[in-house]
Protein backbone atom coordinates (compact mmCIF):
# COMPACT_ATOMS: atom_id res chain seq x y z
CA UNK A 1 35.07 9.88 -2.85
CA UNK A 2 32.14 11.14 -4.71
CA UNK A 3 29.43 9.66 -6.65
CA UNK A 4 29.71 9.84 -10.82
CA UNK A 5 26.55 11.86 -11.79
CA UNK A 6 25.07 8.42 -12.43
CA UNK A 7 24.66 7.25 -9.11
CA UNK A 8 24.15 10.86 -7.27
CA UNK A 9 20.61 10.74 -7.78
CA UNK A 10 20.05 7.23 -7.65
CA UNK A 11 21.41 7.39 -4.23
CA UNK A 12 18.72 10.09 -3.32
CA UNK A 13 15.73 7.91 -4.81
CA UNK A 14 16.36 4.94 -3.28
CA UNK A 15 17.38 6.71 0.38
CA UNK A 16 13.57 7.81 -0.05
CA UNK A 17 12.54 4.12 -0.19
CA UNK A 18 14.64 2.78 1.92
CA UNK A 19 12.54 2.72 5.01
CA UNK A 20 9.23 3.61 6.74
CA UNK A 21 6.44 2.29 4.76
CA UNK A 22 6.94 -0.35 2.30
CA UNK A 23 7.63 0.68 -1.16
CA UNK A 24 5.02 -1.25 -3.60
CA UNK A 25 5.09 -1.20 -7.71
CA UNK A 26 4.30 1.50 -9.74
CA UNK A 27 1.92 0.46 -12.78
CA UNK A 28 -0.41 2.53 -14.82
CA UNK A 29 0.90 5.96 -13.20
CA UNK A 30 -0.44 8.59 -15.47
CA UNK A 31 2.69 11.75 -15.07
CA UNK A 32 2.61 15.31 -14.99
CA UNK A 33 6.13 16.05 -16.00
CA UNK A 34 7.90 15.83 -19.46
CA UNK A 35 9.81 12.81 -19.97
CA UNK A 36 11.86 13.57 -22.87
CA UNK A 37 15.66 13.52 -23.01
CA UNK A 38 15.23 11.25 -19.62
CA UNK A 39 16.14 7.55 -19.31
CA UNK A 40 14.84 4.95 -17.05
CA UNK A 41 16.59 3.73 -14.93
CA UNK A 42 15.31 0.56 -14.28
CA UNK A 43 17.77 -1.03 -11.52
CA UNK A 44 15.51 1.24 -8.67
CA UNK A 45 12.20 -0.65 -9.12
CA UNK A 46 9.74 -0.35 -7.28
CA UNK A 47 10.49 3.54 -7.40
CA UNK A 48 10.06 4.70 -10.98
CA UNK A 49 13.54 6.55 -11.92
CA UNK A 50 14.55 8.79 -14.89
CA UNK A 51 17.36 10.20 -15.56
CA UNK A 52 19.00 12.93 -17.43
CA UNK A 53 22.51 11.21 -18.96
CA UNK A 54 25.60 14.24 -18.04
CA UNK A 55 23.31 16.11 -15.38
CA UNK A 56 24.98 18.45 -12.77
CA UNK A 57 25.80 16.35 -9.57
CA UNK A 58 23.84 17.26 -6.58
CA UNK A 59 26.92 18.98 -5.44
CA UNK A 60 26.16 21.69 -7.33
CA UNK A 61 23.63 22.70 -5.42
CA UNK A 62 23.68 24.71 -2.08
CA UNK A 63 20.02 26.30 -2.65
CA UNK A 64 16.26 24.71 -3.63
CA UNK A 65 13.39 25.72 -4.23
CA UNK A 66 10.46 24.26 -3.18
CA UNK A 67 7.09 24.57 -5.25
CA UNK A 68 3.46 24.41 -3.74
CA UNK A 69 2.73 20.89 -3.02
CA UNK A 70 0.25 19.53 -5.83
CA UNK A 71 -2.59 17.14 -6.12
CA UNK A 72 -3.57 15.24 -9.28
CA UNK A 73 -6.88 15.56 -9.44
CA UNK A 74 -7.12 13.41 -12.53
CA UNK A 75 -6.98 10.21 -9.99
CA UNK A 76 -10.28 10.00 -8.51
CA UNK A 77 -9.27 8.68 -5.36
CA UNK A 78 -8.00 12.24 -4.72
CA UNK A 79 -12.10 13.28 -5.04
CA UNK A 80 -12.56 10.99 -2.07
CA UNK A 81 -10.49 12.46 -0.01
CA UNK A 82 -11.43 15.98 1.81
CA UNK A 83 -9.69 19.35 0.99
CA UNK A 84 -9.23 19.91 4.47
CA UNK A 85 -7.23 16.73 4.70
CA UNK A 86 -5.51 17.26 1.30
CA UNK A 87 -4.48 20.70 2.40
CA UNK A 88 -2.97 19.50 5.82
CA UNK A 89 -0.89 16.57 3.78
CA UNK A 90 0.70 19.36 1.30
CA UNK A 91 1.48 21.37 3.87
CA UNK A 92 3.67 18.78 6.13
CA UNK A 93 4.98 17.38 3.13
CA UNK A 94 6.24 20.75 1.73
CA UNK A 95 7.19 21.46 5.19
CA UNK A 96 9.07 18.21 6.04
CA UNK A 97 11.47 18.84 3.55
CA UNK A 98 12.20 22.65 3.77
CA UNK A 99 13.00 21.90 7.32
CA UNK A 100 15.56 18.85 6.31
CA UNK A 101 16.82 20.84 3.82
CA UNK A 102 17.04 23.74 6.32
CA UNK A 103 18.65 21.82 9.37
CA UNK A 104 21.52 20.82 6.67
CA UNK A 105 22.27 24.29 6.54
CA UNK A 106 21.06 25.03 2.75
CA UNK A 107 18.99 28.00 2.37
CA UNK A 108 15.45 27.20 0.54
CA UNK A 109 13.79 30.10 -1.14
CA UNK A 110 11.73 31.67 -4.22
CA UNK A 111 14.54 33.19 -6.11
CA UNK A 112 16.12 31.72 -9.02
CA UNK A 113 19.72 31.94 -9.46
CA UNK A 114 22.95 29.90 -10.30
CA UNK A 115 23.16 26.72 -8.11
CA UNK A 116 19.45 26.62 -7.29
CA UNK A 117 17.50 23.50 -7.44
CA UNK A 118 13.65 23.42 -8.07
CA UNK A 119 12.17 20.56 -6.18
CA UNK A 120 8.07 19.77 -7.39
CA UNK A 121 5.32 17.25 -6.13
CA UNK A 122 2.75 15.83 -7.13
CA UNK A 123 0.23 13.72 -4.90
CA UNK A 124 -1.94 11.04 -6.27
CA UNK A 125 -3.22 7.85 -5.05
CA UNK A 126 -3.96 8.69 -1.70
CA UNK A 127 -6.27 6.85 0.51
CA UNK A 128 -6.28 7.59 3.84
CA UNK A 129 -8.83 8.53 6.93
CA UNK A 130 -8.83 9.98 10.38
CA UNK A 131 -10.65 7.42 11.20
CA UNK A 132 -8.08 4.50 10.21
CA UNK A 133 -6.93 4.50 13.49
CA UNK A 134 -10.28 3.95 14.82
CA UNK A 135 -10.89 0.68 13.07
CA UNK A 136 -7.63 -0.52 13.42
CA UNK A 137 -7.91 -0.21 17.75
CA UNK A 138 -11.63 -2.09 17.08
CA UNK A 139 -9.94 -5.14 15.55
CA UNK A 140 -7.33 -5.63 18.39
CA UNK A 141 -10.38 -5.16 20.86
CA UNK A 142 -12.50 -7.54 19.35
CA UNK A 143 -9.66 -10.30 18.97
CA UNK A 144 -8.98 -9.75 22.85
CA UNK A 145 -12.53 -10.11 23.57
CA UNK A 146 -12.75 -13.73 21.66
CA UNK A 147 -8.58 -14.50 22.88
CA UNK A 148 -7.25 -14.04 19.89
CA UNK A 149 -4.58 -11.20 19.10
CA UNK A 150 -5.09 -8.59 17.05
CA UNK A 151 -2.27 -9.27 14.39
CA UNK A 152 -3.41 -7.55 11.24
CA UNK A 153 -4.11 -3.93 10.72
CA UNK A 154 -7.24 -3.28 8.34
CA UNK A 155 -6.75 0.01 7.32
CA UNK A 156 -3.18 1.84 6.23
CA UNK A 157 -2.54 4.87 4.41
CA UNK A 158 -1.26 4.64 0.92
CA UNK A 159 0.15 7.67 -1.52
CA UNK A 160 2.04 7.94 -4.79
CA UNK A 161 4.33 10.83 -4.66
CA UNK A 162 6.18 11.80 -7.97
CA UNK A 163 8.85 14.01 -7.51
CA UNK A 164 10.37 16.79 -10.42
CA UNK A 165 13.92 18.07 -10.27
CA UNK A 166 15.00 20.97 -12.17
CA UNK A 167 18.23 23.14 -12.77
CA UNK A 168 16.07 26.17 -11.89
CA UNK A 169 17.46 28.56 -14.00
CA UNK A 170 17.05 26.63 -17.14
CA UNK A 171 14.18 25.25 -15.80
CA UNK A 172 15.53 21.76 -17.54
CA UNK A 173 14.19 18.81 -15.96
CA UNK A 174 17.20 16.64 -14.78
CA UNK A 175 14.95 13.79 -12.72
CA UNK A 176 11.97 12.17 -12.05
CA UNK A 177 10.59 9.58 -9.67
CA UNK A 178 7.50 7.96 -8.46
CA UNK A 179 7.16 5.68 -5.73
CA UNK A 180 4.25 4.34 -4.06
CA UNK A 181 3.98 3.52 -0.59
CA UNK A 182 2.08 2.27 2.14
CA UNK A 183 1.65 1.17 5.71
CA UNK A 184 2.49 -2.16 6.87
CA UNK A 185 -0.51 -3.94 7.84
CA UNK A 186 1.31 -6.09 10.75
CA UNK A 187 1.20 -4.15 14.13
CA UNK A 188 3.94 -4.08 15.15
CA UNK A 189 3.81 -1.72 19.03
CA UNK A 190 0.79 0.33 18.33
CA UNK A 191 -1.57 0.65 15.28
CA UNK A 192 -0.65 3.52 13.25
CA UNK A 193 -3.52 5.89 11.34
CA UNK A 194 -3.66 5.67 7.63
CA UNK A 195 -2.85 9.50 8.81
CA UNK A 196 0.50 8.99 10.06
CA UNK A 197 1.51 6.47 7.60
CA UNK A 198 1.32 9.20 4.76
CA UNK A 199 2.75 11.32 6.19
CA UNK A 200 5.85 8.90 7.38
CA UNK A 201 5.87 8.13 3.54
CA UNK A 202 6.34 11.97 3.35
CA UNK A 203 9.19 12.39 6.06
CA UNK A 204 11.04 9.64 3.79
CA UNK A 205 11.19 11.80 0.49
CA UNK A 206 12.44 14.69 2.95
CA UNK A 207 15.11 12.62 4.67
CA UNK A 208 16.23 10.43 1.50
CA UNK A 209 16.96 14.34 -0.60
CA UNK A 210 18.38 15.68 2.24
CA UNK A 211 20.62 12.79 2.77
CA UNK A 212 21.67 12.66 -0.51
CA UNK A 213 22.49 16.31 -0.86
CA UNK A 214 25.05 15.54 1.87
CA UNK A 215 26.62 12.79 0.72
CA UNK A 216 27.21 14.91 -2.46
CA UNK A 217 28.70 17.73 -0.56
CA UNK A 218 31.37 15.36 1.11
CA UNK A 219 29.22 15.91 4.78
């Protein structure tokens, strides 16, 4: 049986959440998109939810487009970080989820036309460093070299991600979310980079839309 329009992208936001690194509160997040005629929804906290009340389903959509990944440079945390490293995030994210779209067999493009969806994101609140890893591997070699166990990582990556979805020939926003996430700072077995939990946070959003396209098209 389907999900009512209510639910169909409620199941797609919190699919994004669901796993990987841990979802935290969103407070104080400053957005990009136009909020009116959208409701919140506020049963998917942490993840910030609105909703357009009657919207399409997600079943009627077989094609998305994807839009440049942006960065709000209005943050400055997003000053701190380098545009080499900002440019290699926007690219896997954008790429993450053209390929899970992709691999679900729905074509992702630049043309507008009935049935498209226009999928947009904006990064903000990102702290991470190549060099996360580093200090991470020094505090589990200096607890060995005094017996005690490295437990605690001291460095994770961190992001807010908020997501736009349009009808894309009306260009009418039908949802928005934000969620913030982060690495967990117990090792569990290895110490990840603040690097690789971004972009984990990243292949989330990709798997949690292209899950939830599924599920609307009865797969």
């Amino acid at each position: 049986m389907k999900l009512s329009r209510t639910l169909l992208f409620a199941a797609m936001l919190v699919s994004i959440t669901a796993c990987g690194p841990s979802g935290k509160k969103v407070s104080n997040h400053a957005f990009t998109s136009n909020l009116a005629g959208l409701t919140l929804d506020q049963s998917q906290a942490p993840t910030l939810v609105y909703k357009r009340p009657g919207a399409p389903t997600l079943a009627a959509y077989k094609r998305f487009i994807i839009d440049p990944v942006r960065v709000d440079y209005r943050d400055p945390k997003m000053r701190e970080i380098s545009q080499e490293d900002l440019r290699q995030f926007q690219v896997y994210f954008y790429q993450a989820v053209e390929k899970a779209l992709k691999d679900g067999g729905y074509e992702v493009g630049t043309r507008t036309q009935p049935g498209t969806m226009r999928i947009s994101f904006t990064l903000s609140g990102l702290e991470a460093s190549n060099l996360g890893g580093a200090a991470n591997v020094a505090v589990i070699a200096a607890g060995a070299v005094v017996g005690l166990p490295g437990v605690f990582a001291v460095s994770v990556g961190k992001v807010t991600v908020e997501g736009v979805f349009r009808e894309a020939m009306s260009n009418r926003i039908d949802a928005v979310a934000v969620s913030r996430s982060e690495g967990s700072r117990v090792f569990k077995n290895k110490p990840w980079s603040t690097w690789a939990d971004v972009r984990a946070s990243f292949d989330n959003w990709a798997e949690g839309i292209r899950k939830a396209v599924d599920k609307a098209h009865g797969k």
